[in-house]
C-alpha atoms as a PDB file:
ATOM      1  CA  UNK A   1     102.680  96.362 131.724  1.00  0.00           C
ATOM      2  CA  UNK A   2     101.300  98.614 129.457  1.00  0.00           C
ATOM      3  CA  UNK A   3     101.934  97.929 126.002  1.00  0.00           C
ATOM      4  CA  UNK A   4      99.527 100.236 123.898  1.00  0.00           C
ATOM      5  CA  UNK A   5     100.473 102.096 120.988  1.00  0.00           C
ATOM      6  CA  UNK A   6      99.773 105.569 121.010  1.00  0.00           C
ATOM      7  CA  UNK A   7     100.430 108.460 118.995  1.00  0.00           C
ATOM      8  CA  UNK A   8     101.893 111.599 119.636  1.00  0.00           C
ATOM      9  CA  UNK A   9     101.492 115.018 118.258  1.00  0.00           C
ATOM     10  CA  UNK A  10     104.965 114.750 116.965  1.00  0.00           C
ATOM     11  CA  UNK A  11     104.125 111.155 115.420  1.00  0.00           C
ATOM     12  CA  UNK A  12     101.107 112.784 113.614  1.00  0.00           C
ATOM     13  CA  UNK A  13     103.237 115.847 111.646  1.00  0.00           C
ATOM     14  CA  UNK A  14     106.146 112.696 110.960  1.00  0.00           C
ATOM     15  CA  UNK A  15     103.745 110.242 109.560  1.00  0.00           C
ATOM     16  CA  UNK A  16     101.089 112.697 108.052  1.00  0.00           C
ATOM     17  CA  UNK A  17     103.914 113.026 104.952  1.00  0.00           C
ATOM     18  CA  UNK A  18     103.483 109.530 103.974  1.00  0.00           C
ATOM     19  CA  UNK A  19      99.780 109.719 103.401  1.00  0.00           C
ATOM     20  CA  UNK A  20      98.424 109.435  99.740  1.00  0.00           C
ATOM     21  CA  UNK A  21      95.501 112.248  98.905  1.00  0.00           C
ATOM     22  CA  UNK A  22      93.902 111.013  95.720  1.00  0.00           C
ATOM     23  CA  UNK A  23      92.481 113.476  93.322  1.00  0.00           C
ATOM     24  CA  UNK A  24      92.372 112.034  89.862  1.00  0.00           C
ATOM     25  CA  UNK A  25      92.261 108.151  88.664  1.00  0.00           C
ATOM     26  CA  UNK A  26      95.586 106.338  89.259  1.00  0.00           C
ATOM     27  CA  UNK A  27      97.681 103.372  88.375  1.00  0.00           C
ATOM     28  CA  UNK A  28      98.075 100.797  90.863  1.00  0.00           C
ATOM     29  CA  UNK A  29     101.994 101.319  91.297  1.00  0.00           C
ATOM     30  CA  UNK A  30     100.853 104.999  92.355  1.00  0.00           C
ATOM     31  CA  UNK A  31      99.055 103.646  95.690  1.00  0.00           C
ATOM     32  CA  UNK A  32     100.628 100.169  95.987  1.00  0.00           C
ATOM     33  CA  UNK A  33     101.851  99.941  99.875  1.00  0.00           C
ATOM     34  CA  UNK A  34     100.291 103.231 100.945  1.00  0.00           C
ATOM     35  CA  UNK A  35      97.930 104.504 102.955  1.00  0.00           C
ATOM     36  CA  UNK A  36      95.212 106.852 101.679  1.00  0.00           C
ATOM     37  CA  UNK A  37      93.299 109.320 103.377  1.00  0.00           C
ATOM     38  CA  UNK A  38      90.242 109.857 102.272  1.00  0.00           C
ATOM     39  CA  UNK A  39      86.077 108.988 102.187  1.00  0.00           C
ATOM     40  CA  UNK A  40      86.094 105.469 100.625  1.00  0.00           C
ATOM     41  CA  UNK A  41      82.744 106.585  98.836  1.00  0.00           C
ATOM     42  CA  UNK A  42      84.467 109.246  96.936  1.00  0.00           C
ATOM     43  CA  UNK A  43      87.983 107.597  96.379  1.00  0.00           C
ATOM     44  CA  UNK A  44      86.669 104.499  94.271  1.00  0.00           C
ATOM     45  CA  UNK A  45      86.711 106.050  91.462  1.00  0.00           C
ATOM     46  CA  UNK A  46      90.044 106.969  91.768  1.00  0.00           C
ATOM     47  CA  UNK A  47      91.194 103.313  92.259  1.00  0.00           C
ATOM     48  CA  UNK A  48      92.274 101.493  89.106  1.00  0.00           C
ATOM     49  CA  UNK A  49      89.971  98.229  87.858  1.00  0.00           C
ATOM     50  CA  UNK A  50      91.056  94.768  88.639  1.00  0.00           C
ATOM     51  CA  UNK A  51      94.080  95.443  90.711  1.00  0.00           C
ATOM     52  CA  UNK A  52      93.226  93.661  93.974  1.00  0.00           C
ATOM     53  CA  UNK A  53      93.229  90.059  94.751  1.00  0.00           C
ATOM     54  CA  UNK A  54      91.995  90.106  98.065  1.00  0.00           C
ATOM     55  CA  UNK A  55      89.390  92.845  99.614  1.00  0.00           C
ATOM     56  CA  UNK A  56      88.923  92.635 103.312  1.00  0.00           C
ATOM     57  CA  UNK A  57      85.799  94.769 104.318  1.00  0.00           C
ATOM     58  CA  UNK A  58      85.332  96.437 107.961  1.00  0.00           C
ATOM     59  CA  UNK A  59      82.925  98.858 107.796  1.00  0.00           C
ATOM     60  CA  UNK A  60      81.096 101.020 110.694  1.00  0.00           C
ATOM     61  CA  UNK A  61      78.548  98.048 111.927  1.00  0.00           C
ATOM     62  CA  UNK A  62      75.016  99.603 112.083  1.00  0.00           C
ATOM     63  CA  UNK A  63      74.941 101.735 115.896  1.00  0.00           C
ATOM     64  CA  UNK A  64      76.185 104.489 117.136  1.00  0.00           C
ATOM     65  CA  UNK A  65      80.077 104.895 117.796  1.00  0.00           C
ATOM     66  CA  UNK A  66      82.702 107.399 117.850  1.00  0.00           C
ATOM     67  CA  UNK A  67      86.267 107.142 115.921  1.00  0.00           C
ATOM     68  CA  UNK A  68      87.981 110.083 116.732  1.00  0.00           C
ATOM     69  CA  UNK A  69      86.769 113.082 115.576  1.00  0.00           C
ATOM     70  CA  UNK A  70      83.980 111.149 113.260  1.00  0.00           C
ATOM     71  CA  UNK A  71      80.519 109.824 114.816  1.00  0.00           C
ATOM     72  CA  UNK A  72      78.785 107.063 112.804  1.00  0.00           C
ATOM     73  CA  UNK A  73      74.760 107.507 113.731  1.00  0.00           C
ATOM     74  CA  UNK A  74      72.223 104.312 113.921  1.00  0.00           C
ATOM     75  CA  UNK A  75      70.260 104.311 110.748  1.00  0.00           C
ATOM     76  CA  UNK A  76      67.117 102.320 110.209  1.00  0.00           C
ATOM     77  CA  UNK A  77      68.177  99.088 108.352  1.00  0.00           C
ATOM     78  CA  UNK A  78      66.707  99.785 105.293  1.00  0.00           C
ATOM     79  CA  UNK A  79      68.909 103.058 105.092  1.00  0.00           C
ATOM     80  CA  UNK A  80      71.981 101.167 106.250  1.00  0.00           C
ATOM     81  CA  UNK A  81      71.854  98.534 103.621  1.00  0.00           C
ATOM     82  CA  UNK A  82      70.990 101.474 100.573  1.00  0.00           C
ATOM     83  CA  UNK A  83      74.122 103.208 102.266  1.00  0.00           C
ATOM     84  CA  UNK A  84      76.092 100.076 102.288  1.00  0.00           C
ATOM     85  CA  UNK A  85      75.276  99.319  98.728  1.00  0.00           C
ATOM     86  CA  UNK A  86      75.939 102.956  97.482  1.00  0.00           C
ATOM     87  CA  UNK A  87      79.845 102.664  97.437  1.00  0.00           C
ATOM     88  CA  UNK A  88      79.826  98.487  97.886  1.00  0.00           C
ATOM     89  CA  UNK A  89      78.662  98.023  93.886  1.00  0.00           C
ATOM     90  CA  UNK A  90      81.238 100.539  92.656  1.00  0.00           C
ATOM     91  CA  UNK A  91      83.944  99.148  94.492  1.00  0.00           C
ATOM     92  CA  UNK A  92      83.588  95.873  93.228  1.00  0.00           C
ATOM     93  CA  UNK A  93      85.328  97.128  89.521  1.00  0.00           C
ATOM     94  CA  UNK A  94      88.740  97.775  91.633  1.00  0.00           C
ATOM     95  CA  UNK A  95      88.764  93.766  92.390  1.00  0.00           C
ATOM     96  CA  UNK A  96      90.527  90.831  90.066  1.00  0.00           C
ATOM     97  CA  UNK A  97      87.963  88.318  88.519  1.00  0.00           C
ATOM     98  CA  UNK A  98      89.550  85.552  91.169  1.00  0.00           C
ATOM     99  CA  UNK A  99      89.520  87.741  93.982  1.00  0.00           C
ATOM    100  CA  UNK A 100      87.948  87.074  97.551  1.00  0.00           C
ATOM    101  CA  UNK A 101      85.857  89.077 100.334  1.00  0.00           C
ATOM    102  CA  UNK A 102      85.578  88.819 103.537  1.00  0.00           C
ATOM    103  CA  UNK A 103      83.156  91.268 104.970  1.00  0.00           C
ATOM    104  CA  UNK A 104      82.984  92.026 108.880  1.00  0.00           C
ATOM    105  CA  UNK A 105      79.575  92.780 110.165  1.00  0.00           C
ATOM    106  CA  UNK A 106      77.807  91.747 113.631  1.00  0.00           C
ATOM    107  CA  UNK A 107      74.766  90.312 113.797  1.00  0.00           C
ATOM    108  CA  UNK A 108      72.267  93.191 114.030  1.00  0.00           C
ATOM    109  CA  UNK A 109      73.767  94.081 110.139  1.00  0.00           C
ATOM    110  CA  UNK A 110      71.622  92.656 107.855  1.00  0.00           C
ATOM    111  CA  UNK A 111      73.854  92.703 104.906  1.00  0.00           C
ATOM    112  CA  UNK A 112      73.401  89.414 103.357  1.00  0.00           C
ATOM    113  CA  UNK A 113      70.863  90.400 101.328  1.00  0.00           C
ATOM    114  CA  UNK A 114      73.436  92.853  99.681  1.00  0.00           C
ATOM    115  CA  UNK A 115      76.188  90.683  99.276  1.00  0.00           C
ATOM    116  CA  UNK A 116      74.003  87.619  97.700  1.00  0.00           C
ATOM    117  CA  UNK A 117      73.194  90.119  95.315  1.00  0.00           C
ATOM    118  CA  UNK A 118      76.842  90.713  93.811  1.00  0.00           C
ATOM    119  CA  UNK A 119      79.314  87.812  94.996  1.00  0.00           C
ATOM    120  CA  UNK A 120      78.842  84.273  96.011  1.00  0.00           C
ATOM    121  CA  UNK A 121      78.465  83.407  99.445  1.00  0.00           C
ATOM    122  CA  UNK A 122      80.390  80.610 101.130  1.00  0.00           C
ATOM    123  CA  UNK A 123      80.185  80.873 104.410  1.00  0.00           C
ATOM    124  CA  UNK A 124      79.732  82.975 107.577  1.00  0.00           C
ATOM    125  CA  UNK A 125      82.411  83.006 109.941  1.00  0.00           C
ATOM    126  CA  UNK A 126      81.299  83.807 113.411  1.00  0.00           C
ATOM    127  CA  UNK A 127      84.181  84.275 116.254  1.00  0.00           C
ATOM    128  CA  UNK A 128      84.362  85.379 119.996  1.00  0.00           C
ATOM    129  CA  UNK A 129      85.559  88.330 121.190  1.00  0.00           C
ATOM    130  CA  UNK A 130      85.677  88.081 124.848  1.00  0.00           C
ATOM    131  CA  UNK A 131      85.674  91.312 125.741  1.00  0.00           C
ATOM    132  CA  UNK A 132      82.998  94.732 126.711  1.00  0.00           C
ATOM    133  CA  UNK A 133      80.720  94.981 129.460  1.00  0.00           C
ATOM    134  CA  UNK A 134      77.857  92.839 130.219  1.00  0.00           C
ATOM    135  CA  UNK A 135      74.141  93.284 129.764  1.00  0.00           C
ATOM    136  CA  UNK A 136      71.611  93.530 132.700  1.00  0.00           C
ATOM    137  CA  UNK A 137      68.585  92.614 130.676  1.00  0.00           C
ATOM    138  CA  UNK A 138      70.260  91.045 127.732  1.00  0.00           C
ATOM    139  CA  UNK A 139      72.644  88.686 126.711  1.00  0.00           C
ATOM    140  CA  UNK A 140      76.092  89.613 126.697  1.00  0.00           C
ATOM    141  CA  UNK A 141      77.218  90.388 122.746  1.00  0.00           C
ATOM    142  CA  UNK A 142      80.409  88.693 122.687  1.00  0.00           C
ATOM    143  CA  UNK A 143      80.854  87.614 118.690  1.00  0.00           C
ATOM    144  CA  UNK A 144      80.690  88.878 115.573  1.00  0.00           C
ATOM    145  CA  UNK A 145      80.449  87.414 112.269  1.00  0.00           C
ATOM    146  CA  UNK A 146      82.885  87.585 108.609  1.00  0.00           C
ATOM    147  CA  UNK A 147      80.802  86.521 105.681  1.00  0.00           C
ATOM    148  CA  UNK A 148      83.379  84.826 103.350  1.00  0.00           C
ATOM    149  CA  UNK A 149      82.393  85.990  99.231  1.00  0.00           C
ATOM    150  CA  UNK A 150      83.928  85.607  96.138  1.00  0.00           C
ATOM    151  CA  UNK A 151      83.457  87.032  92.872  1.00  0.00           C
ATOM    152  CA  UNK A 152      83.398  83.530  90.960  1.00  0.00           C
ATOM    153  CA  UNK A 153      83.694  79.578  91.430  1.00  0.00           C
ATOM    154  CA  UNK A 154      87.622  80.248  91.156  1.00  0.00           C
ATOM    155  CA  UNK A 155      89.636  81.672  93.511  1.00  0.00           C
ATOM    156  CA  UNK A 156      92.264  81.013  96.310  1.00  0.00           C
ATOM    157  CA  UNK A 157      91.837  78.989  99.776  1.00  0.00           C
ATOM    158  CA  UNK A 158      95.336  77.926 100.754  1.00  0.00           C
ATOM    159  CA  UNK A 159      93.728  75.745 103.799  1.00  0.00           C
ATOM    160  CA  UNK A 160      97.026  74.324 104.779  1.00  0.00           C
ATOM    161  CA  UNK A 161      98.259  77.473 105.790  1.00  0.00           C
ATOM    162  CA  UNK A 162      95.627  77.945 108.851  1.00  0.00           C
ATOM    163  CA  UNK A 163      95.112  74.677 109.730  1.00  0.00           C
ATOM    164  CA  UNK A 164      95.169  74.474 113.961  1.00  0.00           C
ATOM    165  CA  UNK A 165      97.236  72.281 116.043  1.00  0.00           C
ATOM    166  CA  UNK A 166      95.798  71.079 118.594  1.00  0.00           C
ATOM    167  CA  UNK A 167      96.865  68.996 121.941  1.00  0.00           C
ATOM    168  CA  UNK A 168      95.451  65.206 121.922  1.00  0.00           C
ATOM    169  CA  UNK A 169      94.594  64.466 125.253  1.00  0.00           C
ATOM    170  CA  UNK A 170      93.891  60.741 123.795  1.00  0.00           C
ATOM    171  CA  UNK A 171      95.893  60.066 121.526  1.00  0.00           C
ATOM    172  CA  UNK A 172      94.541  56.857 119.610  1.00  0.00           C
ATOM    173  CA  UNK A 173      97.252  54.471 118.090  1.00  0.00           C
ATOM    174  CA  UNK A 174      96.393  51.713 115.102  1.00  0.00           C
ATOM    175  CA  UNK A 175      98.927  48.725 114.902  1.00  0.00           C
ATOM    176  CA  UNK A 176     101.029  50.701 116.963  1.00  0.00           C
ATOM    177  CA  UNK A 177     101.398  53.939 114.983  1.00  0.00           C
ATOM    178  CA  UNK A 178     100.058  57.440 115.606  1.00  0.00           C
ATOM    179  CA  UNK A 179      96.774  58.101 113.775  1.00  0.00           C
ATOM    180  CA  UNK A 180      96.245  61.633 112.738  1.00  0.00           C
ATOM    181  CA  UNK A 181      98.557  63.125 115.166  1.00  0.00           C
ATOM    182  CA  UNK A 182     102.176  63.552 116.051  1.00  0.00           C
ATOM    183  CA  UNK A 183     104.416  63.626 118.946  1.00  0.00           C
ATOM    184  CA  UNK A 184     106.878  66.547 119.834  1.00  0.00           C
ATOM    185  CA  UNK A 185     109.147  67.644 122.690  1.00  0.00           C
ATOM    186  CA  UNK A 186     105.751  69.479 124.103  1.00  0.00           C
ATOM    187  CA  UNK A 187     103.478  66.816 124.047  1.00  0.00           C
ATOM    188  CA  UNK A 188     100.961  65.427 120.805  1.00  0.00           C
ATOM    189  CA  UNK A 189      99.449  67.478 118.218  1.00  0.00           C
ATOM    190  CA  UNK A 190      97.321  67.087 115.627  1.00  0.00           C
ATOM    191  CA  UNK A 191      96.682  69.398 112.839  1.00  0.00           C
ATOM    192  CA  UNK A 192      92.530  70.516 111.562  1.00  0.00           C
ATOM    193  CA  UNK A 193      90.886  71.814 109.312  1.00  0.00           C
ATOM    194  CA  UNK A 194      89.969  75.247 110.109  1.00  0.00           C
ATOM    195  CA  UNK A 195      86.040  75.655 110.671  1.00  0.00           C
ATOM    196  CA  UNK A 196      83.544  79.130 110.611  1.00  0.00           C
ATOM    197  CA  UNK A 197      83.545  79.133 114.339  1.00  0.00           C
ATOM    198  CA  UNK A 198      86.639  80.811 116.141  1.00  0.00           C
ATOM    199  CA  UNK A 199      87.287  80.731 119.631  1.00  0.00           C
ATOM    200  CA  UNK A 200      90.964  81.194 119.519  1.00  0.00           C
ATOM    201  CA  UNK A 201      91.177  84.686 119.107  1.00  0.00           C
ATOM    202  CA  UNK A 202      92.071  87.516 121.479  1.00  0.00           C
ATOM    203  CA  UNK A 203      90.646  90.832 120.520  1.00  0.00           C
ATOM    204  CA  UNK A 204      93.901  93.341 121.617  1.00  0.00           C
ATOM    205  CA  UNK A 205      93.740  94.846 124.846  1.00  0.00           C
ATOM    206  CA  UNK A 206      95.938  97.013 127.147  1.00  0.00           C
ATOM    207  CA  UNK A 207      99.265  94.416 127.344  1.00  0.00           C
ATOM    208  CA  UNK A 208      99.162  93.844 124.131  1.00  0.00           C
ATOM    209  CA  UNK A 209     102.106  95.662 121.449  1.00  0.00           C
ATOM    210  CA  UNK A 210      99.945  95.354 119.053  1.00  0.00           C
ATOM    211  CA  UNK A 211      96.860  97.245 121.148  1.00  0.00           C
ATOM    212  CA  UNK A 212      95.779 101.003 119.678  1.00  0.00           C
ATOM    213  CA  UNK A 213      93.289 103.713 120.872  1.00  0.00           C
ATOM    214  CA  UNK A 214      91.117 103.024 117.601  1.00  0.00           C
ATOM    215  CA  UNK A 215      87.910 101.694 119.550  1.00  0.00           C
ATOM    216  CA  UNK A 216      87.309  98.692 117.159  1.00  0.00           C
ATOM    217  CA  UNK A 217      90.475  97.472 116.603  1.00  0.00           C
ATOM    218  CA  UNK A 218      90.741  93.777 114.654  1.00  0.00           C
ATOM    219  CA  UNK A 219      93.085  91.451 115.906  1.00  0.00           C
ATOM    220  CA  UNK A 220      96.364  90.690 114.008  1.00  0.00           C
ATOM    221  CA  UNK A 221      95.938  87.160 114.393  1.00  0.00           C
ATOM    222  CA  UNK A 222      92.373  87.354 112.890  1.00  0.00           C
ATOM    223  CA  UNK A 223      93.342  89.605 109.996  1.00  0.00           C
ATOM    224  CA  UNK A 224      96.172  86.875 109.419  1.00  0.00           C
ATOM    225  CA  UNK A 225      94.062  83.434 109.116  1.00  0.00           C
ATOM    226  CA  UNK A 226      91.899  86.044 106.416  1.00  0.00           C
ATOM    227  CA  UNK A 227      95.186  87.128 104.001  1.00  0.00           C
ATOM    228  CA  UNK A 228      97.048  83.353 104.105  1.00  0.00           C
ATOM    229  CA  UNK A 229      94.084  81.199 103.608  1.00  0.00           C
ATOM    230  CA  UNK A 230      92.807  83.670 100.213  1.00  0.00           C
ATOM    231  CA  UNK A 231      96.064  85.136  99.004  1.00  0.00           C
ATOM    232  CA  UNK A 232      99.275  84.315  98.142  1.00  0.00           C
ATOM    233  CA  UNK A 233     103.087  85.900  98.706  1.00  0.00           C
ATOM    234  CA  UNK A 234     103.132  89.432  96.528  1.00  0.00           C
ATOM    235  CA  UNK A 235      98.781  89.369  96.265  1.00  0.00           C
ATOM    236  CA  UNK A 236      97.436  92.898  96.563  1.00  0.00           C
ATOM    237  CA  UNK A 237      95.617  92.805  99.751  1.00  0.00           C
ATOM    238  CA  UNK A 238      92.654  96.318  99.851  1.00  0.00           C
ATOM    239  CA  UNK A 239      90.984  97.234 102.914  1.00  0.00           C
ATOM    240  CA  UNK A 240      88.723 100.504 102.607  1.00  0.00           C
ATOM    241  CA  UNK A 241      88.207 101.422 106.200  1.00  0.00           C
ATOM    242  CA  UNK A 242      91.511 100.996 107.332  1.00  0.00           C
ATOM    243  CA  UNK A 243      91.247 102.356 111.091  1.00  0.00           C
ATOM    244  CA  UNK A 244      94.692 101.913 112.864  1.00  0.00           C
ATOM    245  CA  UNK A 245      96.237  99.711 110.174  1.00  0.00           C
ATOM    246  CA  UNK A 246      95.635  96.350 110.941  1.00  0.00           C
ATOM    247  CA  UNK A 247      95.305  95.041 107.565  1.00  0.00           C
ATOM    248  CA  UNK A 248      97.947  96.570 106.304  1.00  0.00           C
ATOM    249  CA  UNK A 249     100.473  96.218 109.136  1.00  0.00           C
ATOM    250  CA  UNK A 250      99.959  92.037 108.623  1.00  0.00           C
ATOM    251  CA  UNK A 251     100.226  92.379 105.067  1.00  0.00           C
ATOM    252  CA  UNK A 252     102.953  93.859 105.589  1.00  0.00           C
ATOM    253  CA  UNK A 253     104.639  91.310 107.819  1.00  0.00           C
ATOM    254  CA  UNK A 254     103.156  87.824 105.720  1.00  0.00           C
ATOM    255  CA  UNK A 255     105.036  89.531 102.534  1.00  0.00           C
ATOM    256  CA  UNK A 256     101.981  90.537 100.743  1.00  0.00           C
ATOM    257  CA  UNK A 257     101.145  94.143  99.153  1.00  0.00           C
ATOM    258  CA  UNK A 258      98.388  96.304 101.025  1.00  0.00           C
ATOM    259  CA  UNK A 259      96.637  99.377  99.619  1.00  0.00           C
ATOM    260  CA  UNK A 260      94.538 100.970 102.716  1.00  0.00           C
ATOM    261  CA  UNK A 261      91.705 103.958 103.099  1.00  0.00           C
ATOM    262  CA  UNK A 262      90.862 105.328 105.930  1.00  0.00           C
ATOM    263  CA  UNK A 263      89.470 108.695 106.359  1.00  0.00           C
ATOM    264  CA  UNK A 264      90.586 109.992 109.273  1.00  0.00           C
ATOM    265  CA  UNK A 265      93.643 111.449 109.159  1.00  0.00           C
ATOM    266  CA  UNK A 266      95.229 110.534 112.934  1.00  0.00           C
ATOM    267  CA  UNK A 267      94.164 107.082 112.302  1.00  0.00           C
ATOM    268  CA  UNK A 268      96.227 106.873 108.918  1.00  0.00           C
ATOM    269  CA  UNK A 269      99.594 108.661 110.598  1.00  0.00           C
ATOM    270  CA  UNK A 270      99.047 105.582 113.560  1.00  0.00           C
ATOM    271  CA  UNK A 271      98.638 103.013 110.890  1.00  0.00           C
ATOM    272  CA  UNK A 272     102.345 104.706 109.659  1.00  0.00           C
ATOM    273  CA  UNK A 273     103.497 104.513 112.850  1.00  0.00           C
ATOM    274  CA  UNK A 274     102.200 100.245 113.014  1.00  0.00           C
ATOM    275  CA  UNK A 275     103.745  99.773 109.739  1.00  0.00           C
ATOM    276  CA  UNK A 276     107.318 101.417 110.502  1.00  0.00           C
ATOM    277  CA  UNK A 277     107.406  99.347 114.063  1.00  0.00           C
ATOM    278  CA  UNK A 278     106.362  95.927 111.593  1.00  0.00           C
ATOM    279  CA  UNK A 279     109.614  96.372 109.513  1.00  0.00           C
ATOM    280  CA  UNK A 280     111.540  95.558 112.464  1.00  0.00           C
ATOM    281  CA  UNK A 281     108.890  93.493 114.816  1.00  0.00           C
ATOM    282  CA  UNK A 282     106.927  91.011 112.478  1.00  0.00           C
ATOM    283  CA  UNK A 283     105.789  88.720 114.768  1.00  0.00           C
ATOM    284  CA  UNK A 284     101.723  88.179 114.896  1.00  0.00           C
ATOM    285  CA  UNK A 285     100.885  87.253 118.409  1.00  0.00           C
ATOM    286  CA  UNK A 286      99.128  83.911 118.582  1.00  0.00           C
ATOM    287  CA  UNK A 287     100.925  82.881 115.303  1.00  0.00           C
ATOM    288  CA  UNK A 288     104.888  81.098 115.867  1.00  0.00           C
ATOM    289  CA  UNK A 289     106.141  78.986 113.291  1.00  0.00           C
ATOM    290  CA  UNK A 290     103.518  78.882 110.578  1.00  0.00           C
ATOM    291  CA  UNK A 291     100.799  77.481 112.771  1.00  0.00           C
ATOM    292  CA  UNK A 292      97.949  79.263 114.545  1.00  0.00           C
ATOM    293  CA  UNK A 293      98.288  78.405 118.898  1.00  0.00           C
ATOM    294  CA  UNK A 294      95.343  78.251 120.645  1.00  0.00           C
ATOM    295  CA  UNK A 295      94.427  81.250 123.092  1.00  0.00           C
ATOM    296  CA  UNK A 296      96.528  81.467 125.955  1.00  0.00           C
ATOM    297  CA  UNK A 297      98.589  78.419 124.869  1.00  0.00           C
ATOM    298  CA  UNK A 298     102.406  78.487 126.000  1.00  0.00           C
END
């Protein structure tokens, strides 16, 4: 069955009222839990200083592509990172002193460079995303990396909160108890440690509630692990390039506060159509009871 979202003319005029236009510097209570439309590069200095705790960071990756009714052209790298830099400086001021980045690039973005030179670097997260066509002369791209930053030594990682359960096929017993693992009615679990390599993720396709037109859509589940491992219940959660809402919409549903920019205007009425259906359908797919399932696992 097909479950994607799509928007309708009559969607578009509806949610188009709830967009925010900025024009002149604001308080954070003016765009807290809104959606603004608008060029990132041009609305920073709109944005008030130190208001976000978390800033999650998905910006056109460095190759051609078309969202909507905007192109994004291949630069050559150099000109990529001076246009990365350009608004990624200035929006550093709208960010809390203990705040955390996580910044989505694939590997043909050479951004590190960039980001070494204004945060601290922790890690790189790289995860699969099984999906696109397949390469004749090449191999298949099938991953894509989130480069985990923070502003200082002290900031937020609640790494109980996306810990994994997995099955134990062996389950190893010392002086007759369990050892690291439990037993339920569905068989024994143990929880881990999350690590920077993700294969549990299912990039949203056609049967999927939570799949949109937008033609680089983030998963829910993804976006999730980012906002509960590096904020907390009521943090202000900022993502510049919106796209269809994902951000937001989880935000939304793990009871934090979003603030979103995305400058396409039919994209930001179907990220207030996402958010609407979340008041009443919070459920992340891959995500039941506070613990992240494998993919595919019933």
């Amino acid at each position: 069955m097909n479950r994607t979202l799509t928007l309708t003319q009559a969607d578009f005029v509806k949610y188009s009222y709830n967009l925010l236009h900025l024009e002149a510097r604001c308080e954070v209570g003016d765009i807290l839990n809104t959606t603004i439309c608008g060029n990132t590069s041009k609305i920073i200095e709109y944005l008030p200083s130190a208001c976000a705790d978390l800033l999650i960071l998905d910006p056109p990756y460095n190759m051609c592509k078309v969202f909507g009714s905007n192109e994004f052209k291949k630069m050559a790298p150099a000109e990529y990172l001076e246009w990365f830099e350009s608004w990624f400086a200035p929006l550093l001021r709208v960010l809390k002193p203990t705040a955390t980045l996580y910044v989505c690039a694939d590997w043909s973005t050479y951004i590190q460079p960039v980001l070494a030179k204004y945060t601290k670097i922790h890690n790189r997260i790289t995860w699969e995303r099984e999906k696109g066509r397949g390469a004749l002369s090449n191999w298949k791209n099938c991953s894509e990396d989130i480069w985990f930053c923070t502003l200082s030594n002290k900031y937020t990682f609640n790494v109980d909160a996306v810990k994994l359960k997995r099955r134990v096929l062996a389950p190893y017993k010392k002086d007759g108890e369990a050892k690291d693992w439990k037993a339920d009615s569905k068989g024994n679990f143990r929880f881990t440690c999350p690590s920077n390599l993700w294969t549990d993720i299912t990039v949203p396709f056609w049967s999927m509630p939570e799949n949109t037109e937008h033609p680089t859509q983030k998963p829910e589940k993804l976006i999730a692990k980012l906002i509960l491992a590096s904020s907390n219940p009521g943090d202000v959660i900022l993502d510049p390039f919106l796209g269809s809402g994902t951000t937001s919409v989880v935000a939304k549903k793990l009871q934090r506060n979003y603030i979103g920019i995305e400058k396409n205007s039919w994209y930001c009425a179907l990220a207030e159509l996402r958010l609407d259906i979340a008041g009443s359908q919070p459920r992340i797919q891959g995500y039941e009871d506070g613990v992240f399932l494998h993919r595919n696992y019933k």
